[in-house]
N, C-alpha and C. Protein backbone atom coordinates (compact mmCIF):
# COMPACT_ATOMS: atom_id res chain seq x y z
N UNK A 1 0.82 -1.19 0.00
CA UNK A 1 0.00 0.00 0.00
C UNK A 1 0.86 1.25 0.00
N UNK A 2 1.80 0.86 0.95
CA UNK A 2 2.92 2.35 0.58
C UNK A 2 3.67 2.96 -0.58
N UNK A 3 3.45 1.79 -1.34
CA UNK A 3 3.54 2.25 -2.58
C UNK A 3 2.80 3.25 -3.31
N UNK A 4 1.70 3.44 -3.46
CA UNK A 4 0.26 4.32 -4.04
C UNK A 4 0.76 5.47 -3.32
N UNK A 5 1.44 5.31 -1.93
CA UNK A 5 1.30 6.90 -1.22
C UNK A 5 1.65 8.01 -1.77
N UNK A 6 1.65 9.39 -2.10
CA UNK A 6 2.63 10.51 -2.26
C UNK A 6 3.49 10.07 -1.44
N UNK A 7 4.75 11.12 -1.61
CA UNK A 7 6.00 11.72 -0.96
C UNK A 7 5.65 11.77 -0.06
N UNK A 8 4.59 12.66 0.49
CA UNK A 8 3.98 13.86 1.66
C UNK A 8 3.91 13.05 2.67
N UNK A 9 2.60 12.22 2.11
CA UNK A 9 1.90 11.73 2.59
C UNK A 9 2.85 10.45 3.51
N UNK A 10 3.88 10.55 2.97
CA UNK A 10 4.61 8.90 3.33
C UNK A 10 5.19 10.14 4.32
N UNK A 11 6.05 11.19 3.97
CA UNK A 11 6.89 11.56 5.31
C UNK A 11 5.85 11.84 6.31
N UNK A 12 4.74 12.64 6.15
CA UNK A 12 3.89 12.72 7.40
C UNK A 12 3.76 11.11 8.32
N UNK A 13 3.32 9.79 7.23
CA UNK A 13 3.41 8.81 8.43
C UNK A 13 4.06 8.32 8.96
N UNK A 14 5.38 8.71 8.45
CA UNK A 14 6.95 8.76 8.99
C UNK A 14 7.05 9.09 10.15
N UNK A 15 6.35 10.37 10.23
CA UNK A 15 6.62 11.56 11.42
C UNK A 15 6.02 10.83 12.91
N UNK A 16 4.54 10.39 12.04
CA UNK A 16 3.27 9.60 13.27
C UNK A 16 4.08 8.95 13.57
N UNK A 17 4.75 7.68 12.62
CA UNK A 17 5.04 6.62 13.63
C UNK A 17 6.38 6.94 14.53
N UNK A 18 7.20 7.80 14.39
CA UNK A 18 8.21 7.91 14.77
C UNK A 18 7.74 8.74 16.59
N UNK A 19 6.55 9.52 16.41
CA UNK A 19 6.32 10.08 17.19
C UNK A 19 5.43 8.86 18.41
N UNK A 20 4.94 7.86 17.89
CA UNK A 20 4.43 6.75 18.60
C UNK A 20 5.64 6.18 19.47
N UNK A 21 6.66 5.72 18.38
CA UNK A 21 7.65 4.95 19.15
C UNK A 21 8.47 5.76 20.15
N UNK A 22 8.14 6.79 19.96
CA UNK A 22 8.85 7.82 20.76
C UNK A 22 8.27 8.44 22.15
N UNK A 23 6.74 7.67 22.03
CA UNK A 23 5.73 8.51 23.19
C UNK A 23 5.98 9.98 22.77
N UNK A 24 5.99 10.58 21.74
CA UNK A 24 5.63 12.21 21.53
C UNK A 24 4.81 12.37 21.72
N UNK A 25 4.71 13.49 21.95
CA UNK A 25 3.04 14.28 22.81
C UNK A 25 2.62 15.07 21.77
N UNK A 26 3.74 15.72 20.61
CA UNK A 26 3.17 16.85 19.82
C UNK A 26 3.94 16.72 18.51
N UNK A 27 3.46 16.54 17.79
CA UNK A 27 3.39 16.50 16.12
C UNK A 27 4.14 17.74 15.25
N UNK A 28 5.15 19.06 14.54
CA UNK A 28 5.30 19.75 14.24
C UNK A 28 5.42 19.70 12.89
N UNK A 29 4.55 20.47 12.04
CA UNK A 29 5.17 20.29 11.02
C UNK A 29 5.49 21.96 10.13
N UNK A 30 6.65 22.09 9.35
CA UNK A 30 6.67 23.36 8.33
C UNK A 30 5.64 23.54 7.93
N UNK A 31 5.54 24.82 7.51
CA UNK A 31 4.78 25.30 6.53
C UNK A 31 4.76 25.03 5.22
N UNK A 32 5.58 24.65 4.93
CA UNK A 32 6.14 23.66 3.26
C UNK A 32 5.50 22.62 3.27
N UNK A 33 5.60 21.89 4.41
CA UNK A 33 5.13 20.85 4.87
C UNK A 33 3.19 20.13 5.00
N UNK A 34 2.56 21.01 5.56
CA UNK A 34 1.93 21.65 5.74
C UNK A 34 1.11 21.92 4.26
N UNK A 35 1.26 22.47 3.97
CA UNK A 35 0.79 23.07 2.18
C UNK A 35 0.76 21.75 1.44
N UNK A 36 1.78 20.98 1.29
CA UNK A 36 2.11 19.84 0.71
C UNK A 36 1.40 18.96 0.76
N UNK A 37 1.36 18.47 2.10
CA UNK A 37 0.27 17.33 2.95
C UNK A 37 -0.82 17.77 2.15
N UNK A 38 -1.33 19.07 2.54
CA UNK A 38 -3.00 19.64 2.15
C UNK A 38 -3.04 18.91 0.65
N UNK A 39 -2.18 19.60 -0.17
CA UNK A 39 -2.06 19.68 -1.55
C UNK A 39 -2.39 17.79 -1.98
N UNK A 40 -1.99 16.82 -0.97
CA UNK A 40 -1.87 15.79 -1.85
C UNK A 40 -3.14 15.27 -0.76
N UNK A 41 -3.71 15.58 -0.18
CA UNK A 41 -4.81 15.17 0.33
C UNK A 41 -5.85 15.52 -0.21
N UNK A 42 -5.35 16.78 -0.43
CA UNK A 42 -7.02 17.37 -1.59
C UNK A 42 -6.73 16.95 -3.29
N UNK A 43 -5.44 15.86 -3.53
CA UNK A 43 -5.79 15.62 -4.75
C UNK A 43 -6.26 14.16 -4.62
N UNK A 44 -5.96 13.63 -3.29
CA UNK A 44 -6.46 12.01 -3.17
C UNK A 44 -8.19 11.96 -3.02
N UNK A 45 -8.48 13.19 -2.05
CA UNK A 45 -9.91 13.62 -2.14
C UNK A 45 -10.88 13.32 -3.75
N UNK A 46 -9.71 14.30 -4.35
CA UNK A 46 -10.55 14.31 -5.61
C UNK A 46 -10.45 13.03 -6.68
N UNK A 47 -9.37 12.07 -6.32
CA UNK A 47 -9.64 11.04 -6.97
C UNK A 47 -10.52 10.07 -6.50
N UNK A 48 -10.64 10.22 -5.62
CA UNK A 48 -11.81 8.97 -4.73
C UNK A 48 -13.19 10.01 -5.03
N UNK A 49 -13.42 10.92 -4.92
CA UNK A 49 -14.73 11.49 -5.89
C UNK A 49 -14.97 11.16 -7.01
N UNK A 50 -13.64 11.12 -7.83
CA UNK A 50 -14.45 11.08 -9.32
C UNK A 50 -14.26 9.51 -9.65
N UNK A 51 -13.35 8.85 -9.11
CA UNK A 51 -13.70 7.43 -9.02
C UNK A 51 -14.95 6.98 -8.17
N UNK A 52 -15.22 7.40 -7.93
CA UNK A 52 -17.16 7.19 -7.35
C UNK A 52 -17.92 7.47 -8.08
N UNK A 53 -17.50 8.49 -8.59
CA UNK A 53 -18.82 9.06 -9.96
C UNK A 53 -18.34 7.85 -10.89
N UNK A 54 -17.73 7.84 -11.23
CA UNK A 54 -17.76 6.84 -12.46
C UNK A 54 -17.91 5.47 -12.02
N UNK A 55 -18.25 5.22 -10.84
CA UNK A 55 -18.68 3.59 -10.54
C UNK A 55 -20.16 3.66 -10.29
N UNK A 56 -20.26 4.72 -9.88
CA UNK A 56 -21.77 5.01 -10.37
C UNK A 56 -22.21 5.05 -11.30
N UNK A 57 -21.78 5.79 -12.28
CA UNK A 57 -22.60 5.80 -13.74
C UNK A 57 -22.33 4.14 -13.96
N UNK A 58 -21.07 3.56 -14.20
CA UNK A 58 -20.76 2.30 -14.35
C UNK A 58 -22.23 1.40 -13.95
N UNK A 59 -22.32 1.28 -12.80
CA UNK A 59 -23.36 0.62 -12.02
C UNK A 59 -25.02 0.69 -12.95
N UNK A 60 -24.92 2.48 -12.91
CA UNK A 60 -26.90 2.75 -13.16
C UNK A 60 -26.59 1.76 -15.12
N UNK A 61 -25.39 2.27 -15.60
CA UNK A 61 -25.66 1.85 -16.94
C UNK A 61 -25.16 -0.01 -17.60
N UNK A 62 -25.22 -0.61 -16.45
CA UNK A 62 -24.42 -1.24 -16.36
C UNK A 62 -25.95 -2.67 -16.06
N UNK A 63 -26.96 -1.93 -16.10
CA UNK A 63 -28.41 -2.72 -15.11
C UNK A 63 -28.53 -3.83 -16.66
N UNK A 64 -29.36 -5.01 -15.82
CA UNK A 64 -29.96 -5.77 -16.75
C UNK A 64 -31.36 -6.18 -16.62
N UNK A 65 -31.83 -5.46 -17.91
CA UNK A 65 -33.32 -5.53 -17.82
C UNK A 65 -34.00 -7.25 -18.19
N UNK A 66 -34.60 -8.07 -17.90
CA UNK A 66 -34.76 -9.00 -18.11
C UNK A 66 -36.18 -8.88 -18.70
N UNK A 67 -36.86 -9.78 -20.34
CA UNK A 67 -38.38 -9.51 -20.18
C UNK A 67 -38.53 -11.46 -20.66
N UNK A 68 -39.85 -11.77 -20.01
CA UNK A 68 -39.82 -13.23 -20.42
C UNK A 68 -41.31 -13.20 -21.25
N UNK A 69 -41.30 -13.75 -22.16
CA UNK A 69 -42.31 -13.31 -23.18
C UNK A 69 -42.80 -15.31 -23.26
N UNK A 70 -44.03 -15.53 -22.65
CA UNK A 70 -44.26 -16.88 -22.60
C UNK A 70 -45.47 -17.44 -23.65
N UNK A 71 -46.07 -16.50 -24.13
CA UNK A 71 -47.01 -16.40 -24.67
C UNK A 71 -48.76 -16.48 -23.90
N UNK A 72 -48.47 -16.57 -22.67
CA UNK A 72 -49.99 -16.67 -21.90
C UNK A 72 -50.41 -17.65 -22.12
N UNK A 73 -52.16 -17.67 -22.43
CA UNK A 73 -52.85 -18.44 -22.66
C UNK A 73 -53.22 -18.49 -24.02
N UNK A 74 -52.47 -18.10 -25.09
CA UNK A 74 -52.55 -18.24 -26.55
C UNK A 74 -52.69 -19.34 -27.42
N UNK A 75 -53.25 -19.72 -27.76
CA UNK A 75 -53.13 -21.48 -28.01
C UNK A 75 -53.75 -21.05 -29.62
């Protein structure tokens, strides 16, 4: 899975886990930093949106109408 990650995104969980093993109490990050994170969160945002829209349309156009035509009581 760490593969798919951004850059950012991988040093920020860098930071978490380092701050776990460490018992840190407080998290710091730049302002470079900061911007960056945002930047690749609001582009992961927008791929999991529009990959939803399109599994949606996928889905509605995707239906199967079934009709069974038996003839009744036609003899």
């Amino acid at each position: 899975m760490d593969d798919n990650l951004s850059l950012h995104i991988k040093k920020f969980n860098d930071k978490v886990k380092l701050m776990n093993q460490t018992n840190g109490k407080q998290l710091t990050l730049t302002v470079q930093e900061a911007r960056n994170l945002q930047s690749d969160i609001f582009d992961l945002l927008s791929l999991c949106a529009s990959l939803s829209k399109q599994l949606q349309q996928n889905q509605t156009s995707n239906q199967v109408i079934q009709v069974a035509i038996d003839g009744g009581g036609f003899k």
